[in-house]
Structures are given as structure tokens and as C-alpha cells.
N, C-alpha and C. Protein backbone atom coordinates (compact mmCIF):
# COMPACT_ATOMS: atom_id res chain seq x y z
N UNK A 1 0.85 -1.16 0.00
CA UNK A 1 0.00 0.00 0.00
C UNK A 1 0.91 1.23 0.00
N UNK A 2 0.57 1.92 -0.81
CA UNK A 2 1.54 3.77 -0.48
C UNK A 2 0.42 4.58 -0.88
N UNK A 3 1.13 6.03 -0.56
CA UNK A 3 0.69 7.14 -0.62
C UNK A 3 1.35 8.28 -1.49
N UNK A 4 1.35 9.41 -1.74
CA UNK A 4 2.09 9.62 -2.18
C UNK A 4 1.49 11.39 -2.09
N UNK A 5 2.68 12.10 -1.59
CA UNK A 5 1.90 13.79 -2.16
C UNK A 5 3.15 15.00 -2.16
N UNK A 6 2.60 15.92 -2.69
CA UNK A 6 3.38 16.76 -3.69
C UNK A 6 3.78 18.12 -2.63
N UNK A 7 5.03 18.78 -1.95
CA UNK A 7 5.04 20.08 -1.71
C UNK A 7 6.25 20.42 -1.95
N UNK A 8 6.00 21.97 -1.92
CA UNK A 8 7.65 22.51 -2.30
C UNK A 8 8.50 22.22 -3.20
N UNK A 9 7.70 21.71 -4.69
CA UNK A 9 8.91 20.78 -5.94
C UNK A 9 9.50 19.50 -5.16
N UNK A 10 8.88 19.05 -4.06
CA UNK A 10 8.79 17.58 -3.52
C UNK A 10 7.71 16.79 -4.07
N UNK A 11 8.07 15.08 -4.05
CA UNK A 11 7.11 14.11 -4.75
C UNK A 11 7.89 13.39 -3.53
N UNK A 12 6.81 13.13 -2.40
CA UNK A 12 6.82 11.98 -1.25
C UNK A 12 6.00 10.92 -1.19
N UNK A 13 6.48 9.89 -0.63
CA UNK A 13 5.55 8.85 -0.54
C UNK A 13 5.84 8.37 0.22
N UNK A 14 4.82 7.05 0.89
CA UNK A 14 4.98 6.45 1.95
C UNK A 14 4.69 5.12 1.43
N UNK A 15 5.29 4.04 2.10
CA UNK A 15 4.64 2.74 1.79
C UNK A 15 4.61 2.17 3.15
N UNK A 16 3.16 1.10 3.03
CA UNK A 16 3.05 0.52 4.36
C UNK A 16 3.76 -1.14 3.83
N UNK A 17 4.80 -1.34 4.94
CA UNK A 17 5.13 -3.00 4.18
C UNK A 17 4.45 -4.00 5.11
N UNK A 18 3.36 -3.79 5.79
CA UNK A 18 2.62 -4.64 6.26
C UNK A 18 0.98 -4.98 5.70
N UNK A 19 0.77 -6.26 5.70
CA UNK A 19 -0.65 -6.48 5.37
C UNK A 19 -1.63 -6.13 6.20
N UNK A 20 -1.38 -5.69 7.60
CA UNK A 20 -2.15 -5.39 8.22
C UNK A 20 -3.12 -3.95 7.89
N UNK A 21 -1.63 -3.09 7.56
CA UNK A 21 -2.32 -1.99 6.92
C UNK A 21 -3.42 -2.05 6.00
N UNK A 22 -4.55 -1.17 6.64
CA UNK A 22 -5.66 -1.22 5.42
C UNK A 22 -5.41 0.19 5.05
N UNK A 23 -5.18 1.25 5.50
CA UNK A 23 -5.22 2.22 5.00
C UNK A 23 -4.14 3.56 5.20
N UNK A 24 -3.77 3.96 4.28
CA UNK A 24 -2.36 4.85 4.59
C UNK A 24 -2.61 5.84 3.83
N UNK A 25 -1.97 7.27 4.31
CA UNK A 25 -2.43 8.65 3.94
C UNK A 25 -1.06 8.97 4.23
N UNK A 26 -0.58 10.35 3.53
CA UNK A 26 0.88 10.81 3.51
C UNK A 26 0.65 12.52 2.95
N UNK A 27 0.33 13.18 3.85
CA UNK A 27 0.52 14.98 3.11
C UNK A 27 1.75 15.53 3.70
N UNK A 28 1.55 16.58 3.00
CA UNK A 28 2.84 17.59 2.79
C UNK A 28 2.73 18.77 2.86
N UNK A 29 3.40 20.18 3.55
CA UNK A 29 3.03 21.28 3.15
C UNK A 29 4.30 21.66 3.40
N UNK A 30 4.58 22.84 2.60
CA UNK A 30 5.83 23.94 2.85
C UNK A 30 5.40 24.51 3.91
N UNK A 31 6.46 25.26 5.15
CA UNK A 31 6.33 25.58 6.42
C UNK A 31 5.85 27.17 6.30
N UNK A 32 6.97 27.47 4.90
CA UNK A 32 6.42 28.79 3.96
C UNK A 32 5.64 28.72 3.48
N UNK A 33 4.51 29.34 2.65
CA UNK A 33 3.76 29.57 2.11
C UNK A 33 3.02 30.93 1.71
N UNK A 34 3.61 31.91 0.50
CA UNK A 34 3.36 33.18 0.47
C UNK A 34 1.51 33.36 0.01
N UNK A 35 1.12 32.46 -0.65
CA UNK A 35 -0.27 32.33 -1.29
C UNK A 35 -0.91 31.95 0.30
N UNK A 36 -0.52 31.08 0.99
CA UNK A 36 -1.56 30.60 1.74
C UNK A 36 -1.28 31.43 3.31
N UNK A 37 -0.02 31.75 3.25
CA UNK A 37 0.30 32.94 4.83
C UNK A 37 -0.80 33.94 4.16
N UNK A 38 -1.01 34.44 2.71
CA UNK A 38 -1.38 35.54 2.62
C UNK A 38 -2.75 35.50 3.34
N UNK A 39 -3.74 34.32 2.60
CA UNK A 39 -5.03 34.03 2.40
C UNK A 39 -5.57 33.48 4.38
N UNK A 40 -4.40 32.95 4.78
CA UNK A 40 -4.37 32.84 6.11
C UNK A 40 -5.33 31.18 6.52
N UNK A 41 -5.18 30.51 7.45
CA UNK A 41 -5.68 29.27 7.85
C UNK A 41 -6.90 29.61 8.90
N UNK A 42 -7.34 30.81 9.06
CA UNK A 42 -8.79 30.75 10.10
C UNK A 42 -9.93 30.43 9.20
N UNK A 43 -10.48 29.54 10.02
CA UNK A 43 -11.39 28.70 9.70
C UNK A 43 -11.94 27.39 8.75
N UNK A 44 -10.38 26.86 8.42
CA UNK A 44 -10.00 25.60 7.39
C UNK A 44 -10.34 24.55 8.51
N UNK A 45 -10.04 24.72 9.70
CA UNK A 45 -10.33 23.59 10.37
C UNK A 45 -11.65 23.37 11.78
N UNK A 46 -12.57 24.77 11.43
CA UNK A 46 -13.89 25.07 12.05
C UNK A 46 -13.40 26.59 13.09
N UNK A 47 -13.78 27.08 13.68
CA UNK A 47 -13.37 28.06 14.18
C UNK A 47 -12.18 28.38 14.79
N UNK A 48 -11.76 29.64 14.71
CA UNK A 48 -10.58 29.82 14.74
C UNK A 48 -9.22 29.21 13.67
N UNK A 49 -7.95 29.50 13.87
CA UNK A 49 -7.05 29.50 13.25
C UNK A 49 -6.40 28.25 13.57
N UNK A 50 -6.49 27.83 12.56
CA UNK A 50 -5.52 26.36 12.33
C UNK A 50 -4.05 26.63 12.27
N UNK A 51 -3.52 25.23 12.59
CA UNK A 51 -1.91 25.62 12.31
C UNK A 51 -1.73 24.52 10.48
N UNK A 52 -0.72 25.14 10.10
CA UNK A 52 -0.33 24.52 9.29
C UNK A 52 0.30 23.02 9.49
N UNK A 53 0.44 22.54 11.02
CA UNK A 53 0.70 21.23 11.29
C UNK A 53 -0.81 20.58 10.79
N UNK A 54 -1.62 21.36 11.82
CA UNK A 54 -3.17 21.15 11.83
C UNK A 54 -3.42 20.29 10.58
N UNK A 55 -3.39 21.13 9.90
CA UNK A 55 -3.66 20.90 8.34
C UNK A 55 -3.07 19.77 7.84
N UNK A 56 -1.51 19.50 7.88
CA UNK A 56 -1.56 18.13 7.47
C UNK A 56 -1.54 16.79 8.20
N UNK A 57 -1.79 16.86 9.27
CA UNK A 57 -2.48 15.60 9.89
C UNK A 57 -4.01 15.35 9.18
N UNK A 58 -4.61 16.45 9.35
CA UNK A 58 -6.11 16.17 8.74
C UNK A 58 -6.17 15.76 7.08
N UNK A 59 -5.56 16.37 6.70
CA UNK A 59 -5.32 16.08 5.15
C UNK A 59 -4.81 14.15 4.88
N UNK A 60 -3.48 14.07 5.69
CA UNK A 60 -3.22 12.78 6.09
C UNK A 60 -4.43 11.80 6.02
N UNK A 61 -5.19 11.92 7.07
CA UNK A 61 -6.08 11.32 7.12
C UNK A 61 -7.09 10.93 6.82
N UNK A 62 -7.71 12.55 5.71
CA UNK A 62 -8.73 11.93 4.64
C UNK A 62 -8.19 11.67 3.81
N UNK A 63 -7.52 11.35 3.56
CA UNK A 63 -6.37 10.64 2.21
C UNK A 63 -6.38 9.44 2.64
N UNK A 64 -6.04 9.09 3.83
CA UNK A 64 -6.26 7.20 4.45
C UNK A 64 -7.90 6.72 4.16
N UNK A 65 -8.31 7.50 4.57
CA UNK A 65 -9.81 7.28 4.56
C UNK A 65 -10.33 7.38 3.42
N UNK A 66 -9.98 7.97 2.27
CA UNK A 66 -10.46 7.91 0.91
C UNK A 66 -11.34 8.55 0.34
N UNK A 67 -11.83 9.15 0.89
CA UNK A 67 -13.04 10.05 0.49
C UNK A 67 -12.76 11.76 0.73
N UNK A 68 -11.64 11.75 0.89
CA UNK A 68 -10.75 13.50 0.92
C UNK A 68 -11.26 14.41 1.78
N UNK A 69 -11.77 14.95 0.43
CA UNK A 69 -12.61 16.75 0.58
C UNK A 69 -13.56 16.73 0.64
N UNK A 70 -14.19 15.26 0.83
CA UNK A 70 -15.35 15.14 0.57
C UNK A 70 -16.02 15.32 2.25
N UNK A 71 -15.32 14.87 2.91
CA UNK A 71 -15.49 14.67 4.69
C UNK A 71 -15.25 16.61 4.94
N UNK A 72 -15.90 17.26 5.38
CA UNK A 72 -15.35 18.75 6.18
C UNK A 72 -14.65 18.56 6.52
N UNK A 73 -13.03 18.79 6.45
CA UNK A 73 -12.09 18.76 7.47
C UNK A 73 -12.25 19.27 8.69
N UNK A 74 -13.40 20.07 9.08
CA UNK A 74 -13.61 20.78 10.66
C UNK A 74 -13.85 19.34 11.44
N UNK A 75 -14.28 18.27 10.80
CA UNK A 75 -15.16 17.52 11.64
C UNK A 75 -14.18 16.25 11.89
N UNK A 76 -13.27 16.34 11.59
CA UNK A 76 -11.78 15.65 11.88
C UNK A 76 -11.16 15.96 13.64
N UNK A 77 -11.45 14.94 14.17
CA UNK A 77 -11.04 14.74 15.82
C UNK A 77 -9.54 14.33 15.42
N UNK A 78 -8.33 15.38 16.29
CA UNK A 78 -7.27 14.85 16.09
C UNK A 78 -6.81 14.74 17.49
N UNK A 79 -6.49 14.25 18.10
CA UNK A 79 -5.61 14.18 19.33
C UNK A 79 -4.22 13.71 19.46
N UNK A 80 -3.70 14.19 20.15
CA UNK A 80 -1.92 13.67 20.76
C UNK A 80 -1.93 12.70 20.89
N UNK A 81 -1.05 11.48 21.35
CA UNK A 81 -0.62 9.97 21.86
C UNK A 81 0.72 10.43 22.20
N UNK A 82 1.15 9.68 23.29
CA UNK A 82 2.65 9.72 23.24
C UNK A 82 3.54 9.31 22.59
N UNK A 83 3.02 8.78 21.03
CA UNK A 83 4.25 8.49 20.32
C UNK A 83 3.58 9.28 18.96
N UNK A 84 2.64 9.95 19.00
CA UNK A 84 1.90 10.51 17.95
C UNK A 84 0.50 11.00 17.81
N UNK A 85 -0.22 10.68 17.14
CA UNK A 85 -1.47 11.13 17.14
C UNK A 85 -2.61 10.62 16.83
N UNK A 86 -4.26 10.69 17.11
CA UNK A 86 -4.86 9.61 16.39
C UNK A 86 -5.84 10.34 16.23
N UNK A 87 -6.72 10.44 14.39
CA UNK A 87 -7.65 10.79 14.72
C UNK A 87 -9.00 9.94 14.12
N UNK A 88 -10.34 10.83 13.98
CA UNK A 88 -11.48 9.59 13.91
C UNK A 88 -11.66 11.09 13.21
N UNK A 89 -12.43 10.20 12.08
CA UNK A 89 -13.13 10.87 10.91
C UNK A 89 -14.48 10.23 11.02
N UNK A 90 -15.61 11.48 10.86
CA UNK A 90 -17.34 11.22 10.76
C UNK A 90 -17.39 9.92 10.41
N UNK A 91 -18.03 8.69 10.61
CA UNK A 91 -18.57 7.95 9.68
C UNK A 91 -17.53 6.61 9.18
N UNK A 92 -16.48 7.00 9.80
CA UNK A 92 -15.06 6.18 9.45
C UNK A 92 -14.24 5.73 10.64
N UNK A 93 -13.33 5.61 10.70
CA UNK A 93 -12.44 4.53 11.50
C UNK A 93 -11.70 5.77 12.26
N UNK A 94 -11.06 4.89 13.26
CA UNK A 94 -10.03 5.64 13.61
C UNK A 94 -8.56 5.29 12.73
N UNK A 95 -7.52 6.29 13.15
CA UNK A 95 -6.59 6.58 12.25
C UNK A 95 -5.14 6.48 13.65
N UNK A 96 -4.02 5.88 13.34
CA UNK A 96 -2.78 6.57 14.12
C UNK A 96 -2.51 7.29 13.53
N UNK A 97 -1.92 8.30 13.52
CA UNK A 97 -0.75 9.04 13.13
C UNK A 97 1.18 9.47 13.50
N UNK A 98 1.37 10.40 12.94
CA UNK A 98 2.59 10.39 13.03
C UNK A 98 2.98 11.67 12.49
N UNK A 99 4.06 12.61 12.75
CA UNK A 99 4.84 13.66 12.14
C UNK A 99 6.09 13.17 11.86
N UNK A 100 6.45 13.44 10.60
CA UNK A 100 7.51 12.56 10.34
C UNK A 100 8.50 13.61 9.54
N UNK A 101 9.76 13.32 9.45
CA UNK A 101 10.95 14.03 9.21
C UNK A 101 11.12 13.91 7.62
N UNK A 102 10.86 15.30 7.25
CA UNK A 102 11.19 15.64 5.71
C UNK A 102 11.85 16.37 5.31
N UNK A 103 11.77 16.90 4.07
CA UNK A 103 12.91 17.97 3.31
C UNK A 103 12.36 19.10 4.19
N UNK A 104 13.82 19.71 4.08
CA UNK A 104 13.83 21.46 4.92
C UNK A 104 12.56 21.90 4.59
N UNK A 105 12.22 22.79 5.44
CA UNK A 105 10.88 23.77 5.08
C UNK A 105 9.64 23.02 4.91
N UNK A 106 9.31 21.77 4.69
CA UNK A 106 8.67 20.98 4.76
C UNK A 106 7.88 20.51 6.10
N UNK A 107 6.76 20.48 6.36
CA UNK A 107 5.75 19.47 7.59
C UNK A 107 5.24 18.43 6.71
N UNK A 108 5.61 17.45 7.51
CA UNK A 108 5.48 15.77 6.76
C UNK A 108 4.29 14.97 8.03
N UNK A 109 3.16 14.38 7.27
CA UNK A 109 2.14 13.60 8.50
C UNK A 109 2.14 12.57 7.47
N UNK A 110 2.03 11.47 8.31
CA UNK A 110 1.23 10.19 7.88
C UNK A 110 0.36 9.47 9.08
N UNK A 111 -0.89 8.97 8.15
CA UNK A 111 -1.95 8.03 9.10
C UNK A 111 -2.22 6.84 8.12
N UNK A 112 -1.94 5.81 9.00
CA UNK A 112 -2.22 4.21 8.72
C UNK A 112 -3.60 4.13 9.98
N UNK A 113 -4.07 3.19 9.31
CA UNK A 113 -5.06 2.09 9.66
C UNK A 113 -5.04 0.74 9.76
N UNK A 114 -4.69 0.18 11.02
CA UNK A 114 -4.25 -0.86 10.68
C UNK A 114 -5.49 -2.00 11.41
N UNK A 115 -5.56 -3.19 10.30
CA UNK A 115 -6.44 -4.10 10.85
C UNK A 115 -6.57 -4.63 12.11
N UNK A 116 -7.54 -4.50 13.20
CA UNK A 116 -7.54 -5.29 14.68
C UNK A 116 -8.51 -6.48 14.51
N UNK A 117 -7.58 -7.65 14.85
CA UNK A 117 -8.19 -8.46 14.81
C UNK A 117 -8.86 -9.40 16.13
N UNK A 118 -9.67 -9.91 16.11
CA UNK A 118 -10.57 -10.24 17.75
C UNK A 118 -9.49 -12.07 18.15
N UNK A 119 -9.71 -12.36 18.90
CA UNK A 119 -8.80 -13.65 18.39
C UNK A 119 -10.26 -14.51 18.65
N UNK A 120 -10.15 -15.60 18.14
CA UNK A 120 -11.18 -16.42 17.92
C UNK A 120 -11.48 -17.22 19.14
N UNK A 121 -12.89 -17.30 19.64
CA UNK A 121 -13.54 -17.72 20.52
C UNK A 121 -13.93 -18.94 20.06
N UNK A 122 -13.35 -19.83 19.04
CA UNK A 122 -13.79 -21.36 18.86
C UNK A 122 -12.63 -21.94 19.42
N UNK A 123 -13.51 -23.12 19.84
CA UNK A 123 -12.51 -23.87 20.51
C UNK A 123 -11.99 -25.31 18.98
């Protein structure tokens, strides 16, 4: 499974090398941004001002989830973990996440989904 997305004259991707993974998401944003500092991030992610981290965890994650832009990004629950982050999208699964180390000037997120399985109650 991979992902794959575009910032700053960057082409990133992610691959999951496990089968467990059902679902993997990978965004990108420049830390700069003269078009989007201009236009500003209040209210991309429901009231008030988002951060540009903000943004690509959520992006991350409707990208795992598959259905994008189609979900409001306001309605994207993201929370901390101590090794990262997890969030739950309307109608969909939960997500781990992660901030992960990219080219200079760059904020790098990825969210996998990974299969839980029950263990079997037959004897």
C-alpha cells in the first residue's frame, strides 16, 4: 500500500510493508507559504485558526480514509498519543498518526489504519 503527495517541488511517498495496513495517507506542506500565509488558515479547520501542522495531519487522514474533501475537514477529531497522534473521521475509522521528518521547510504527517483483529472464541 503507499501514498504519495506533492510540496515545495517535492514528490513523497509512503509505503506501508505490512498487510495489516488497510489504510495509509501521507501529506505535505511547505512551512512557507506566500499564497496561503497571505489568504491565512482561520477557519479551514472550524473556528478559529488552524496551524499549518493542523492541516496536514487532517489532510493525512482523509487521504487514508479515501473520500478526501469530501469529509469537512472541521469535523476531523485529532488528538496527541505519546508516540503521535490519532484521529477519527465522521462515519469512518479511527486513524494513528505520526509527524515525520522531511525535506527542509517541509511538515510531513502520515496516518495508517491498521487491521484489529478479535482472536477467535472457537474452541
Amino acid at each position: 500500500m503507499a501514498s504519495v503527495t506533492y510540496a515545495g517541488g517535492y514528490a513523497i511517498a509512503a509505503v506501508a510493508s505490512t498487510e495489516d495496513a488497510v489504510a495509509l495517507g501521507i501529506d505535505a506542506e511547505p512551512l512557507d507559504d506566500a499564497r496561503r500565509d497571505a489568504a491565512g488558515m482561520r477557519g479551514v479547520l472550524g473556528d478559529g485558526i488552524a496551524s499549518v501542522r493542523d492541516w496536514v495531519r487532517v489532510e493525512a487522514v482523509l487521504k487514508a480514509d479515501g473520500r478526501g474533501l469530501r469529509v469537512d475537514p472541521a469535523t476531523v477529531v485529532v488528538d496527541a498519543t505519546d508516540d503521535g497522534w490519532t484521529a477519527e473521521v465522521p462515519g469512518g475509522e479511527v486513524y494513528d498518526g505520526w509527524d515525520a521528518p522531511g525535506p527542509p521547510g517541509v511538515l510531513l504527517s502520515i496516518a495508517v489504519r491498521i487491521a484489529h483483529f478479535a482472536p477467535s472464541t472457537r474452541s
